[in-house]
PDB file of N, CA and C in Angstrom:
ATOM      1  N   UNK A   1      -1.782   3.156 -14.150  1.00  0.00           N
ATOM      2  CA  UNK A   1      -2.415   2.844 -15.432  1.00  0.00           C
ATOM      3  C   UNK A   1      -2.819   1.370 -15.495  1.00  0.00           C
ATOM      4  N   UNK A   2      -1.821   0.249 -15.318  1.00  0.00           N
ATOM      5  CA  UNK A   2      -2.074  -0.773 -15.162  1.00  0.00           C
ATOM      6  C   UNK A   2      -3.220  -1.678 -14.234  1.00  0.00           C
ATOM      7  N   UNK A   3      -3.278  -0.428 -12.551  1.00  0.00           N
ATOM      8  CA  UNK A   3      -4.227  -1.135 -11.722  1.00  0.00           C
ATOM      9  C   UNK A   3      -5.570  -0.464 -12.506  1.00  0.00           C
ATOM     10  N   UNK A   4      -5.738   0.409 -13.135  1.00  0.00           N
ATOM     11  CA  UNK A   4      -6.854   0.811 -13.828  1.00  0.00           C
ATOM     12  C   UNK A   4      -7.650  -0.056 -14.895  1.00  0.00           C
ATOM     13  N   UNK A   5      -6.577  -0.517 -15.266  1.00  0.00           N
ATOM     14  CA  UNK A   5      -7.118  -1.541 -16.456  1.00  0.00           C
ATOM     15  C   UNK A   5      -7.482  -2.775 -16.188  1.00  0.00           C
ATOM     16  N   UNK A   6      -7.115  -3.029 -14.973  1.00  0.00           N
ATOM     17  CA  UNK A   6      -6.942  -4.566 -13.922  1.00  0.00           C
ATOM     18  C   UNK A   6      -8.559  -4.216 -13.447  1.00  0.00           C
ATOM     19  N   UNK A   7      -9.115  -2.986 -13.252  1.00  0.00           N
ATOM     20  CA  UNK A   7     -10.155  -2.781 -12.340  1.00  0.00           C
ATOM     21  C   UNK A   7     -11.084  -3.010 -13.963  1.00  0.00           C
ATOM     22  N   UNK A   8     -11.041  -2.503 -15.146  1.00  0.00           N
ATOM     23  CA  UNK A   8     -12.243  -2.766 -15.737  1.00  0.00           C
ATOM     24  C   UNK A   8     -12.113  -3.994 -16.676  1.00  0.00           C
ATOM     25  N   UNK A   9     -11.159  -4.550 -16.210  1.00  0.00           N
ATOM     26  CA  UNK A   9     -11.094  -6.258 -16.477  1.00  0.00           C
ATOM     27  C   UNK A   9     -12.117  -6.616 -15.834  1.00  0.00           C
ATOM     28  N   UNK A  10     -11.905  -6.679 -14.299  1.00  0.00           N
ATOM     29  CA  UNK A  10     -12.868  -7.522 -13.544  1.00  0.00           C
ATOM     30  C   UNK A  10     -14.301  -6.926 -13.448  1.00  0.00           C
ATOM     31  N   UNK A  11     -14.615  -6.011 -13.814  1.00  0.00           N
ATOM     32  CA  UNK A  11     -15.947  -5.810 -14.170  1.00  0.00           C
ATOM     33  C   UNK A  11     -16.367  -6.544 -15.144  1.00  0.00           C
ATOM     34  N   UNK A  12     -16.096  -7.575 -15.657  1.00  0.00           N
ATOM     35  CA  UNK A  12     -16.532  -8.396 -17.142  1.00  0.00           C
ATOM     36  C   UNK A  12     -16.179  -9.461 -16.952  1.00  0.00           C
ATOM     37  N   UNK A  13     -15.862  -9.963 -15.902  1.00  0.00           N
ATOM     38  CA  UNK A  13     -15.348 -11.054 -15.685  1.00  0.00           C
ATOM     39  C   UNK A  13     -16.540 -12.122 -14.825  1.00  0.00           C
ATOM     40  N   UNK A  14     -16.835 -12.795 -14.782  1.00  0.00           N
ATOM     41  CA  UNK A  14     -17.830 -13.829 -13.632  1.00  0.00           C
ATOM     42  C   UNK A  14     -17.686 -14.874 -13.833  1.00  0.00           C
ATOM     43  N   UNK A  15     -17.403 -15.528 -12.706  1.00  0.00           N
ATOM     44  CA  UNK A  15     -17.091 -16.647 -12.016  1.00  0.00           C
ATOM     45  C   UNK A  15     -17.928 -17.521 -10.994  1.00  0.00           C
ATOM     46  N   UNK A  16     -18.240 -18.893 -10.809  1.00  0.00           N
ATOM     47  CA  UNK A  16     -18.922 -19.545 -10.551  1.00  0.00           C
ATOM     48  C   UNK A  16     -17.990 -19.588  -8.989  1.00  0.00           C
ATOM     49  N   UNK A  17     -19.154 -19.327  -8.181  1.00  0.00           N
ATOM     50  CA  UNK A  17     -19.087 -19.336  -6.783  1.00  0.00           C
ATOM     51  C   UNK A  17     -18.773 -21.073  -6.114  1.00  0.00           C
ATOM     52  N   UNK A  18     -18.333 -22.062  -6.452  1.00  0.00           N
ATOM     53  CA  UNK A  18     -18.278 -23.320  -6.339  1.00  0.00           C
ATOM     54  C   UNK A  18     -17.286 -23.541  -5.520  1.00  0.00           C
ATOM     55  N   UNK A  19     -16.261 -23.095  -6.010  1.00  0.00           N
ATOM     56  CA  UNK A  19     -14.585 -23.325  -6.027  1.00  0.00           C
ATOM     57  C   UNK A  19     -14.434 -23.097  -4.281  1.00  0.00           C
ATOM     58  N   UNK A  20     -13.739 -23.917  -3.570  1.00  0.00           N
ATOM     59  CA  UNK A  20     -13.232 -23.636  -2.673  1.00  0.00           C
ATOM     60  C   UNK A  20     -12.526 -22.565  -2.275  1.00  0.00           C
ATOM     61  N   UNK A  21     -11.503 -22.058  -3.221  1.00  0.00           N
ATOM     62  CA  UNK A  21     -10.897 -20.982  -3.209  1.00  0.00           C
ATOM     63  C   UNK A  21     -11.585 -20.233  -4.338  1.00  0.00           C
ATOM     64  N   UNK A  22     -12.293 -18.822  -3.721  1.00  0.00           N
ATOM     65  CA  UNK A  22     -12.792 -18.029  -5.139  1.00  0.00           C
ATOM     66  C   UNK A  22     -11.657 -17.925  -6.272  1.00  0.00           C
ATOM     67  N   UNK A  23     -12.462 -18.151  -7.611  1.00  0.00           N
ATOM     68  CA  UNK A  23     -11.529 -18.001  -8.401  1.00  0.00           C
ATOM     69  C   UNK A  23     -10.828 -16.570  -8.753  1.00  0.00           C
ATOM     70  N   UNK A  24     -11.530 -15.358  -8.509  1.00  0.00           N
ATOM     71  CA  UNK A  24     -10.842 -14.068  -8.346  1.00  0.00           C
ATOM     72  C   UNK A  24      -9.848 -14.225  -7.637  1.00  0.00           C
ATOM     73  N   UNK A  25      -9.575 -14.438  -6.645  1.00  0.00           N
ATOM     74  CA  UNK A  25      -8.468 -14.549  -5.934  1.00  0.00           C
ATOM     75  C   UNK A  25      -7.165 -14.982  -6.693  1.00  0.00           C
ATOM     76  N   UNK A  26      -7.660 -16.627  -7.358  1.00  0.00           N
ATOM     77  CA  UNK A  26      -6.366 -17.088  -7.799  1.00  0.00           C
ATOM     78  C   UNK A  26      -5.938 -16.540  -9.367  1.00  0.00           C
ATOM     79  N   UNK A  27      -7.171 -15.489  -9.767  1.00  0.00           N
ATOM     80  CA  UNK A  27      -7.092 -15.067 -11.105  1.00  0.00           C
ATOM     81  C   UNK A  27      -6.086 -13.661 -10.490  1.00  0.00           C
ATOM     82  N   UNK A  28      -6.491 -13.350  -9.720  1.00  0.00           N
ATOM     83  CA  UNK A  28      -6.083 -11.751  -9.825  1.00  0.00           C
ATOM     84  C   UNK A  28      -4.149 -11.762  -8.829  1.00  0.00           C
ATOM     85  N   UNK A  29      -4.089 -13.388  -8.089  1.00  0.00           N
ATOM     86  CA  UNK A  29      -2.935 -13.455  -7.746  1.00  0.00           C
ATOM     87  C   UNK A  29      -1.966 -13.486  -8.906  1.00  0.00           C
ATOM     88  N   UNK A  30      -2.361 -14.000 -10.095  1.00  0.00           N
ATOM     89  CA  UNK A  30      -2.095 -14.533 -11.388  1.00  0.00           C
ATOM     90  C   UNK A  30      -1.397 -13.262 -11.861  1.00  0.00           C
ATOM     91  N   UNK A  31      -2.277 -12.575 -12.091  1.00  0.00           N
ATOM     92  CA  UNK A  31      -2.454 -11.382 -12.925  1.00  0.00           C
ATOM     93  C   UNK A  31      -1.149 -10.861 -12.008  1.00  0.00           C
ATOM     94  N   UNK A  32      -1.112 -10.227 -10.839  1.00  0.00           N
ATOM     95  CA  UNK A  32      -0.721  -9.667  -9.767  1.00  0.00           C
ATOM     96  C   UNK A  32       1.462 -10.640 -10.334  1.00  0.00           C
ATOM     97  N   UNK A  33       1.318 -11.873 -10.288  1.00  0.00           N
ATOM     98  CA  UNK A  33       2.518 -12.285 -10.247  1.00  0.00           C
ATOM     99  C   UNK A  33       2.946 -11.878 -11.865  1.00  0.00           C
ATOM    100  N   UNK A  34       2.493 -12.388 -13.101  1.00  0.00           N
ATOM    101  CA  UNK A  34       2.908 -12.111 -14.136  1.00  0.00           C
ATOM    102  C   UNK A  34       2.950 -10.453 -14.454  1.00  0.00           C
ATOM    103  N   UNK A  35       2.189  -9.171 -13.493  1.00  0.00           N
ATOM    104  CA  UNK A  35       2.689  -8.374 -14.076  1.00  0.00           C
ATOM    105  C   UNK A  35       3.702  -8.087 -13.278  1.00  0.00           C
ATOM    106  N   UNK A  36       4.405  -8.375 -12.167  1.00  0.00           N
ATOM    107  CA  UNK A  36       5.107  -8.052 -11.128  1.00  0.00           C
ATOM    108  C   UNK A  36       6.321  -8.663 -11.485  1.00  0.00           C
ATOM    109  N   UNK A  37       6.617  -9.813 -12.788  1.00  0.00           N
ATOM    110  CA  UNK A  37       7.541 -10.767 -12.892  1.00  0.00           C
ATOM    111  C   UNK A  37       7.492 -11.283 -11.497  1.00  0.00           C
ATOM    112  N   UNK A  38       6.767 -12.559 -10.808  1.00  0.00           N
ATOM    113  CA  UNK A  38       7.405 -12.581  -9.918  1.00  0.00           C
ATOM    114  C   UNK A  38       7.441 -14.105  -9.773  1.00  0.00           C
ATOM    115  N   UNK A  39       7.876 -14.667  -9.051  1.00  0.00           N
ATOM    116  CA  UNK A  39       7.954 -16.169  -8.986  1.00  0.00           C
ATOM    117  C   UNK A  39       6.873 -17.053  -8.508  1.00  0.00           C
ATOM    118  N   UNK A  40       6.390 -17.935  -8.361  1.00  0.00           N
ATOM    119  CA  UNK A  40       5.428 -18.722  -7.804  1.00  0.00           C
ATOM    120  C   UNK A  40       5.845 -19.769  -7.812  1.00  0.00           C
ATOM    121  N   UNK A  41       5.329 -20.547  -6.414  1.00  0.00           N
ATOM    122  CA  UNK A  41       5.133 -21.913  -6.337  1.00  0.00           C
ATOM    123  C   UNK A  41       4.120 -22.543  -7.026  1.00  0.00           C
ATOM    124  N   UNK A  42       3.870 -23.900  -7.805  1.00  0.00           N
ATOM    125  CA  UNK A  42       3.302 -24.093  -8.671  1.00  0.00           C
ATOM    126  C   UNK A  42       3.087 -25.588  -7.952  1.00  0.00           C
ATOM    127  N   UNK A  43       2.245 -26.495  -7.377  1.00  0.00           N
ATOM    128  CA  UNK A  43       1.883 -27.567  -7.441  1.00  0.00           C
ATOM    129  C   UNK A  43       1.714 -28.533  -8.606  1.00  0.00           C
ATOM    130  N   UNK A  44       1.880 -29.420  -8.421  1.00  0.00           N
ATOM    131  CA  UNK A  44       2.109 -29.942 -10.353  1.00  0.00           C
ATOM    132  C   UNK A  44       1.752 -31.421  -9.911  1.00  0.00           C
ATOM    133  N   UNK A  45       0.699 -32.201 -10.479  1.00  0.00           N
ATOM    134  CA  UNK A  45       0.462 -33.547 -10.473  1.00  0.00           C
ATOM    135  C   UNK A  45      -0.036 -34.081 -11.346  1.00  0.00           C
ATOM    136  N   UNK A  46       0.299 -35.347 -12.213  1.00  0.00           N
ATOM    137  CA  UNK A  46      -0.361 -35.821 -13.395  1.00  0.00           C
ATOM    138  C   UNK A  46      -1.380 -36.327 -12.876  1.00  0.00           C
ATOM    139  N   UNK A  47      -2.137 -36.707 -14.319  1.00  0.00           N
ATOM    140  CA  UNK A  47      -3.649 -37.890 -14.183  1.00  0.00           C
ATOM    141  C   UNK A  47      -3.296 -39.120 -13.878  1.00  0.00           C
ATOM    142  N   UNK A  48      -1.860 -39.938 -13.781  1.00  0.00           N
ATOM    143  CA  UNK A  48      -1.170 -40.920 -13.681  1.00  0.00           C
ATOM    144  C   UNK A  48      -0.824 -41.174 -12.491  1.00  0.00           C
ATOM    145  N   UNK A  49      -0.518 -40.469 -12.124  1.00  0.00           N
ATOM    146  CA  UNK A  49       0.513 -39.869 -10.504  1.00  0.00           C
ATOM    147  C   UNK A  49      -0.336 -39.766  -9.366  1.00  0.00           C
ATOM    148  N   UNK A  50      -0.406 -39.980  -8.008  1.00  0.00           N
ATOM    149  CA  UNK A  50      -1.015 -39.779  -6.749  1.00  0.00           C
ATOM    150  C   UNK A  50      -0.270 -38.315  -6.368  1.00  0.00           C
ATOM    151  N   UNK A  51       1.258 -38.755  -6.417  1.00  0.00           N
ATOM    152  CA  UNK A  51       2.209 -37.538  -5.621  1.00  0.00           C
ATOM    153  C   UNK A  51       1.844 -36.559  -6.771  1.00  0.00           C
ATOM    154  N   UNK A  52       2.502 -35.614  -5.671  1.00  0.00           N
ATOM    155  CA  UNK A  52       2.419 -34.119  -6.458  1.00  0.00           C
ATOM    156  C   UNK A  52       3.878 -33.557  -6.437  1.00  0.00           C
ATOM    157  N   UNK A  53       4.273 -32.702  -6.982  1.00  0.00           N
ATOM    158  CA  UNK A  53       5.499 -31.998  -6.786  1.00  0.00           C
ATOM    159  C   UNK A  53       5.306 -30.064  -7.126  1.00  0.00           C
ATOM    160  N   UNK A  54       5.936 -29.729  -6.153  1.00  0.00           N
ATOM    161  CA  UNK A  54       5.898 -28.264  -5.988  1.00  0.00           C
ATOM    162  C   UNK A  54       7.239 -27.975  -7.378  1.00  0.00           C
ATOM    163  N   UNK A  55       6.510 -26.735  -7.895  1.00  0.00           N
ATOM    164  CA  UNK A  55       7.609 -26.595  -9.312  1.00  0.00           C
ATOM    165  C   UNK A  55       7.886 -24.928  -8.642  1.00  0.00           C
ATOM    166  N   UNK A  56       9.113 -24.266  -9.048  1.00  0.00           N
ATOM    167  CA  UNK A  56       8.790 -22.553  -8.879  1.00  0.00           C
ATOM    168  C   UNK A  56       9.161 -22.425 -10.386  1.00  0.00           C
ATOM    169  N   UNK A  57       8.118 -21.184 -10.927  1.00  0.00           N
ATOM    170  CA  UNK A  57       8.303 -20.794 -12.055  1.00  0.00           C
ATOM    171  C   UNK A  57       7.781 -19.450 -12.248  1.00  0.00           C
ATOM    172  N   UNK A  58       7.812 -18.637 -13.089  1.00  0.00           N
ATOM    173  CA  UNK A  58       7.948 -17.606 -13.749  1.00  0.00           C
ATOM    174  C   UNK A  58       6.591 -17.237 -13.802  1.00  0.00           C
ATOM    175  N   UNK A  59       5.810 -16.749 -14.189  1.00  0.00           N
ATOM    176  CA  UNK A  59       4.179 -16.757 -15.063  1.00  0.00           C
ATOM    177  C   UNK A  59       4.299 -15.267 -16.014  1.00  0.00           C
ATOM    178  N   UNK A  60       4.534 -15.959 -17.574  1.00  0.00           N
ATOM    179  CA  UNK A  60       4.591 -15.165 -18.582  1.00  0.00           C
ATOM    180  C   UNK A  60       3.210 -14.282 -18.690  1.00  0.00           C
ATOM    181  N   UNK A  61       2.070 -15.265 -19.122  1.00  0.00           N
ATOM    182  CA  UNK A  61       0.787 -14.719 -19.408  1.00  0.00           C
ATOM    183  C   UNK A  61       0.251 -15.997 -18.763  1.00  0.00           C
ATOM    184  N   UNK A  62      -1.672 -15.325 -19.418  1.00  0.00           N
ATOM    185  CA  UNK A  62      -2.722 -15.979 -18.735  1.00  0.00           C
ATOM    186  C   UNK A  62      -3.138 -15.918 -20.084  1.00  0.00           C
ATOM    187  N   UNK A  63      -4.170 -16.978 -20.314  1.00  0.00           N
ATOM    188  CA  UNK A  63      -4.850 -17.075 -21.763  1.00  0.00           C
ATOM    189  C   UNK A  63      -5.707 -18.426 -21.572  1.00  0.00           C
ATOM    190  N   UNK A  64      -7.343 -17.434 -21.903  1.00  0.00           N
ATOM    191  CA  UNK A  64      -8.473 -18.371 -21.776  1.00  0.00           C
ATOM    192  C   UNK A  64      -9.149 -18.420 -23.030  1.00  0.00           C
ATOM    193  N   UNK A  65      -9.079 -20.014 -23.607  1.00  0.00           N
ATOM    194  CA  UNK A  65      -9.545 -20.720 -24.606  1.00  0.00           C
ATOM    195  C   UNK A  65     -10.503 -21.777 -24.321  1.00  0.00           C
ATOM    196  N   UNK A  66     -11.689 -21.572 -25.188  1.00  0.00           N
ATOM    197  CA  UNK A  66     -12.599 -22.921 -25.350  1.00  0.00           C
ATOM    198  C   UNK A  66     -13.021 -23.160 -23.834  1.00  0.00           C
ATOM    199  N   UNK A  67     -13.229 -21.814 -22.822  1.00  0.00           N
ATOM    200  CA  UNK A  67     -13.826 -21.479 -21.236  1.00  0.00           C
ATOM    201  C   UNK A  67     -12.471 -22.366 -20.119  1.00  0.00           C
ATOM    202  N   UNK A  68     -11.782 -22.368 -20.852  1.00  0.00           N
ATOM    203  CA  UNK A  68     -10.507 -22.730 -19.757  1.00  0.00           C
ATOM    204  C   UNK A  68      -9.291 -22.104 -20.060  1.00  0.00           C
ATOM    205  N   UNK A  69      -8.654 -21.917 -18.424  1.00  0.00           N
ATOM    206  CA  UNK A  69      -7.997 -21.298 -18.535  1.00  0.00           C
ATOM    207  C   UNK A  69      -6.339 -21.565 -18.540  1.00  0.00           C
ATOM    208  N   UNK A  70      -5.614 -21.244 -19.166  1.00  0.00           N
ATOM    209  CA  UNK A  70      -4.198 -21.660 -19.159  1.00  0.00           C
ATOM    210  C   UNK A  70      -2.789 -20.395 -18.992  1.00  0.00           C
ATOM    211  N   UNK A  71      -2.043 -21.528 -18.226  1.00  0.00           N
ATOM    212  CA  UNK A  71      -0.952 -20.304 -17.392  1.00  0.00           C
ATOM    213  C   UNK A  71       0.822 -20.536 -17.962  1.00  0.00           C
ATOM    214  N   UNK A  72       1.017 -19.981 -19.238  1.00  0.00           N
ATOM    215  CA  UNK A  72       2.254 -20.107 -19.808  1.00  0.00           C
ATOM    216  C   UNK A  72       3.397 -19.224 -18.508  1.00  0.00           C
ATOM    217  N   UNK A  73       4.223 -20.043 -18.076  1.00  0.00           N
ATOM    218  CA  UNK A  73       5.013 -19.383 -17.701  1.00  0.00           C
ATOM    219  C   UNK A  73       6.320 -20.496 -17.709  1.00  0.00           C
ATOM    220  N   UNK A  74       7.517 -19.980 -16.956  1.00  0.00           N
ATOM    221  CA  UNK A  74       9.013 -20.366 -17.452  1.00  0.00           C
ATOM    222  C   UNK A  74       9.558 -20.809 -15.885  1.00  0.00           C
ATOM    223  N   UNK A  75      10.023 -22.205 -16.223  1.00  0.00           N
ATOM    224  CA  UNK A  75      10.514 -22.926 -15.067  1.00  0.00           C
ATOM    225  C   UNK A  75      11.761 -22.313 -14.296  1.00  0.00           C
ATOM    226  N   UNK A  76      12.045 -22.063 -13.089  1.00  0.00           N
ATOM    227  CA  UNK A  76      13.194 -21.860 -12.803  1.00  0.00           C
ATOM    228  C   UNK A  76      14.576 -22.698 -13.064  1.00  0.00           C
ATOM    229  N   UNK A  77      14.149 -23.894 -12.236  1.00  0.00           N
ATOM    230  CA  UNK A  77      15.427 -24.796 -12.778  1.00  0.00           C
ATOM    231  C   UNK A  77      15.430 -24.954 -13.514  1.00  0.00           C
ATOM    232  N   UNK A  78      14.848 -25.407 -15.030  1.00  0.00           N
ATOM    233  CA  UNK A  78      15.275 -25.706 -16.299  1.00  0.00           C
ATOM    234  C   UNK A  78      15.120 -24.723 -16.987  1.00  0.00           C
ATOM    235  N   UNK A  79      14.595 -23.434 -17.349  1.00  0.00           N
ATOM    236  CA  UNK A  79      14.646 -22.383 -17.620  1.00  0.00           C
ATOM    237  C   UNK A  79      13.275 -22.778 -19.412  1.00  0.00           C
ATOM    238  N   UNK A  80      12.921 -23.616 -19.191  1.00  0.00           N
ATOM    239  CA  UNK A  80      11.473 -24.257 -20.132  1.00  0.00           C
ATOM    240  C   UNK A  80      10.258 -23.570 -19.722  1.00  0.00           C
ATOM    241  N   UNK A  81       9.988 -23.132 -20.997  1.00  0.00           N
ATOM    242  CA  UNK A  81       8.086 -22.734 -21.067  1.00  0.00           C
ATOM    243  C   UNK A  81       7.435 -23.770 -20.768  1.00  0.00           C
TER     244      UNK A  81
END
């Protein structure tokens, strides 16, 4: 039921061919981890910062506002949205 509904998602969906990595890919890994509960590595770097740091966390949902997209999910070690 679920991969059914996943399939006429992406019929409505389009994405700008630019991206190094197609963005289907990292949309539908998305999709793929938050319905699976499953964990992810998360790269994480401020506008301040050069370094980066790898986070693992959760991915609750996906939710696209104002043509961007944002990824609520729940930290492992600190257990924070």
């Amino acid at each position: 039921m679920v991969h059914y509904e996943l399939n006429k998602v992406w019929k409505r969906i389009f994405f700008s061919t630019t991206d190094k990595v197609p963005a289907t890919v990292l949309l539908y890994n998305l999709l793929n981890a938050v319905n699976n509960r499953q964990q992810i590595p998360i790269d994480y770097q401020t506008y301040c910062q050069k370094d980066k740091s790898t986070k693992t966390s959760k991915p609750l949902t996906i939710k696209e506002f104002y043509y961007r997209w944002y990824l609520f999910s729940q930290s492992i070690h600190s257990g924070k949205v």
